[in-house]
Protein backbone atom coordinates (compact mmCIF):
# COMPACT_ATOMS: atom_id res chain seq x y z
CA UNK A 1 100.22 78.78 89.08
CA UNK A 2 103.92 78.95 89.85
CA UNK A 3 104.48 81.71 87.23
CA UNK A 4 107.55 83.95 87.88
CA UNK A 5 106.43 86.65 89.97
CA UNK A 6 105.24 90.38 88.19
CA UNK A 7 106.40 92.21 91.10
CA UNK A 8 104.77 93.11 94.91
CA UNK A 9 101.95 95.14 95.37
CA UNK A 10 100.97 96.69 98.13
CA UNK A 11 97.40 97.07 98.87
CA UNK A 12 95.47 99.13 101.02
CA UNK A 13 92.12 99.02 102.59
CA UNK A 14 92.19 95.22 100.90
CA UNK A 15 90.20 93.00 103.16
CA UNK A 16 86.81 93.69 101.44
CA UNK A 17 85.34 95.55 98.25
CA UNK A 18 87.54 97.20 95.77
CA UNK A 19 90.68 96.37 97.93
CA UNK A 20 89.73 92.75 98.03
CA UNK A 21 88.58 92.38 94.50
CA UNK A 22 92.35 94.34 93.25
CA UNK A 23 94.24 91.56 95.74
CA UNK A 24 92.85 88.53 93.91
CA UNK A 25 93.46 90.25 90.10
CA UNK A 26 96.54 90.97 90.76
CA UNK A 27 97.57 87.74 92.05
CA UNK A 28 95.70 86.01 89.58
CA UNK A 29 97.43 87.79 86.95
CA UNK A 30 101.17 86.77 88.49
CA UNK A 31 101.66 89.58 91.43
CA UNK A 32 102.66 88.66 95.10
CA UNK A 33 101.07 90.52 97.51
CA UNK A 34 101.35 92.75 100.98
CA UNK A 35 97.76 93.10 102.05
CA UNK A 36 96.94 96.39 104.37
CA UNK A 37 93.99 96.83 106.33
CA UNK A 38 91.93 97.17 109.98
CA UNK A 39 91.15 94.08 110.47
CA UNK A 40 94.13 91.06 110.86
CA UNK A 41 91.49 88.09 110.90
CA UNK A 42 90.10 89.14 107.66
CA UNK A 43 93.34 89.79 106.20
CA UNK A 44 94.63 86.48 106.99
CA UNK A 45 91.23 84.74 105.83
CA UNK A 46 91.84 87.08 102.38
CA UNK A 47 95.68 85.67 102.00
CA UNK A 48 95.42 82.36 102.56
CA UNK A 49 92.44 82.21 100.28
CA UNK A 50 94.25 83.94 97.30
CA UNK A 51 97.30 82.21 97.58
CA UNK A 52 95.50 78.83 97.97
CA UNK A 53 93.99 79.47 94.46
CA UNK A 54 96.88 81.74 93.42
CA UNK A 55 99.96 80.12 94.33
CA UNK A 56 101.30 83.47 94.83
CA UNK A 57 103.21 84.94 98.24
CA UNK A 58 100.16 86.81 100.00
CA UNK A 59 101.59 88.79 103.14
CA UNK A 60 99.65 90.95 105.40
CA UNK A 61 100.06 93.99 107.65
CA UNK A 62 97.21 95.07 110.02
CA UNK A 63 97.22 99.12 110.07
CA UNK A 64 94.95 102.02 110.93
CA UNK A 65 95.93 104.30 108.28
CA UNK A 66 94.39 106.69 110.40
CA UNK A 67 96.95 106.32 113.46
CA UNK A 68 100.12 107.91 113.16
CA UNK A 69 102.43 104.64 114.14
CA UNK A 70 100.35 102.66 112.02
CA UNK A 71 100.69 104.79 109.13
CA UNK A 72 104.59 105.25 109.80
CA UNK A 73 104.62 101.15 109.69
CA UNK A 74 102.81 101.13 106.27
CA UNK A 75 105.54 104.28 105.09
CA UNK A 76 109.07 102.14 105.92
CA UNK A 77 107.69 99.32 104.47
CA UNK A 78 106.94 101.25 101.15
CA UNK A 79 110.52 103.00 101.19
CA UNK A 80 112.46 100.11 102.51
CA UNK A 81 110.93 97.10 100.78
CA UNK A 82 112.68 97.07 97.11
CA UNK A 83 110.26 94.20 95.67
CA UNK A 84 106.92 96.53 96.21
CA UNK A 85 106.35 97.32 92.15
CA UNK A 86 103.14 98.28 93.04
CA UNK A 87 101.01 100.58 94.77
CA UNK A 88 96.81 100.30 95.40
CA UNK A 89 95.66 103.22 97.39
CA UNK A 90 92.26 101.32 98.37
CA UNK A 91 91.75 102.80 102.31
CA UNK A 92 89.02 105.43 102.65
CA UNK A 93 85.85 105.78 104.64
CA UNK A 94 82.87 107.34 103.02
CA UNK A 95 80.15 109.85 104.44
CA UNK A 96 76.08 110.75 103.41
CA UNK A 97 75.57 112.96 105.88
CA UNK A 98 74.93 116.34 104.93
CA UNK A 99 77.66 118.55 106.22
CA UNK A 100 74.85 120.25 108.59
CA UNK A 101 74.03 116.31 110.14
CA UNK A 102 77.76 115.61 109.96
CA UNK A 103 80.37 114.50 113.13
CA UNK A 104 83.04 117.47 112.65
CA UNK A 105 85.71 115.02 114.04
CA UNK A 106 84.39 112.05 111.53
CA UNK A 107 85.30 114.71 108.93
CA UNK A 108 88.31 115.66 110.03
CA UNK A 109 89.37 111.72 110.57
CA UNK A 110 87.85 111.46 106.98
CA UNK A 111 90.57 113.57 105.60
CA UNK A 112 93.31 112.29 107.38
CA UNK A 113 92.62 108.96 106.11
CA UNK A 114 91.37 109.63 102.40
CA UNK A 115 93.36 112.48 101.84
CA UNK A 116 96.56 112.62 103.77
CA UNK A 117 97.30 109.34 103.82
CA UNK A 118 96.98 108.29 100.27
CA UNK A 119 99.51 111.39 99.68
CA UNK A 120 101.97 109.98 102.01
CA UNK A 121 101.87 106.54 101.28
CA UNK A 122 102.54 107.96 97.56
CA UNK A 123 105.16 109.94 98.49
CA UNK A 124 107.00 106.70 100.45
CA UNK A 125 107.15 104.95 97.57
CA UNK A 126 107.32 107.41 94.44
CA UNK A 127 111.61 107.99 94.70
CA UNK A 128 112.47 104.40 94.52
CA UNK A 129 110.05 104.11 91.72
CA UNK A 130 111.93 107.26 89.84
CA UNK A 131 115.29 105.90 90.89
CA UNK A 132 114.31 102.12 88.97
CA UNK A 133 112.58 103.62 85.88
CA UNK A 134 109.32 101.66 86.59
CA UNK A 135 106.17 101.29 89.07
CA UNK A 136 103.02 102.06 88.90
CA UNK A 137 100.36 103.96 91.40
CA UNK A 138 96.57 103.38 91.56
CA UNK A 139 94.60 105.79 93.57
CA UNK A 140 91.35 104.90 93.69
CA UNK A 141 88.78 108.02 93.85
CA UNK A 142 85.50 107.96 93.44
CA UNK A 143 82.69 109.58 90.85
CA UNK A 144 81.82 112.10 93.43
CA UNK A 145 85.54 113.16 92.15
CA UNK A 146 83.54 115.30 90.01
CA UNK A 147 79.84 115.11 91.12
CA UNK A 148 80.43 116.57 94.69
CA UNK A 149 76.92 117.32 94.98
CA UNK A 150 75.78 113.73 95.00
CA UNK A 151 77.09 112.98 98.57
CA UNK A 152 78.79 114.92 101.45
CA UNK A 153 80.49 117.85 100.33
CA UNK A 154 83.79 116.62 102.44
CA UNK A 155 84.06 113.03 100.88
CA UNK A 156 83.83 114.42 97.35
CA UNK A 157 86.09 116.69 98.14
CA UNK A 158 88.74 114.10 99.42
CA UNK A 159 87.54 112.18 96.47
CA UNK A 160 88.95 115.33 93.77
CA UNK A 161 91.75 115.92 95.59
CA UNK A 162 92.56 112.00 94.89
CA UNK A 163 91.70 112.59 91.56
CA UNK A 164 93.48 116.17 90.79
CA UNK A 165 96.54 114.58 92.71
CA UNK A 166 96.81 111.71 90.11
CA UNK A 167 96.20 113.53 87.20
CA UNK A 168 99.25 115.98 88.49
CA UNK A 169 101.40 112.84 89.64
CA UNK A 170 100.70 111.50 85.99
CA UNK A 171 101.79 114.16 84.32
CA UNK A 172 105.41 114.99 86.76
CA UNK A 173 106.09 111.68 86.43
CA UNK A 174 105.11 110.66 83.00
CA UNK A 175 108.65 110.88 81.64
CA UNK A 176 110.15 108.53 84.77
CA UNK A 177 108.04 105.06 84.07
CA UNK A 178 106.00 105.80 86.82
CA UNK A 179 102.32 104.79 85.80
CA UNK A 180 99.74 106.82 87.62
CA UNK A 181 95.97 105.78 87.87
């Protein structure tokens, strides 16, 4: 339980699901955490769970990923925070909807949160990662990545650009130590 510590990862959209489920591996496996999400009660339920049956440091930052301030919160922490080893781009909202049914305006908030800010959270973090040798980047997508047709046309396409981005991030940064997923 009192392992040396693999690094800090940063996790986004981590109080429930995927998020969640990444927050206790990775502590489980020796990581200290910074926990990002909506909702500060459930973060704080989240960390003190983990590092109760962890042991390891479990911080967290309520953001709205989709709110400019919030976002520029989550951005310094990723460029000024020199122990953050790790980053899990979690956040995202889904849609069903056919296009025709759709809110234009849930879209549009759709893309700022799946698409733009999983780039710039990316792009926060990516130099110091280059300038170390060593860090590693999990984007989670979806498999509408390459199905599109299986839900709302917008969400898959958020969902390939995720996808298209990593596979390009993977391959600039492939001779830097960066790991891309």
């Amino acid at each position: 339980m009192n392992q040396p510590s693999k690094g800090l990862a940063l996790i986004t959209g981590a109080s429930s699901g995927i998020g969640a489920v990444y927050a206790d591996r990775l502590a489980r496996r020796g990581y200290d955490l910074i926990l990002i999400a909506r909702n500060h009660q459930r973060l704080e339920r989240l960390a003190t769970t983990i590092a109760g049956q962890s042991g390891r440091t479990v911080d967290v930052l309520a953001a709205d990923l989709s709110a400019a301030a919030d976002l520029a919160r989550v951005e310094r922490t990723l460029r000024e925070d020199p122990r953050i080893t790790m980053l899990v781009n979690n956040a995202g909202v889904g849609a069903v909807a056919p296009l025709l049914n759709a809110d234009v305006d849930e879209m549009s908030r759709m893309i700022a949160l799946n698409v733009d800010a999983l780039m710039r959270l990316t792009y926060a973090i990516v130099p110091a990662f280059v300038k170390r040798g060593s860090g590693t980047i999990v984007n989670i997508a979806s498999i509408v990545a390459v199905t599109p047709e299986a839900l709302n046309g917008v969400y898959g396409g958020t969902k390939a650009f995720v996808l298209a981005f990593s596979q390009s991030l993977r391959h600039e940064l492939a001779d830097k130590g960066v790991r891309v997923q």
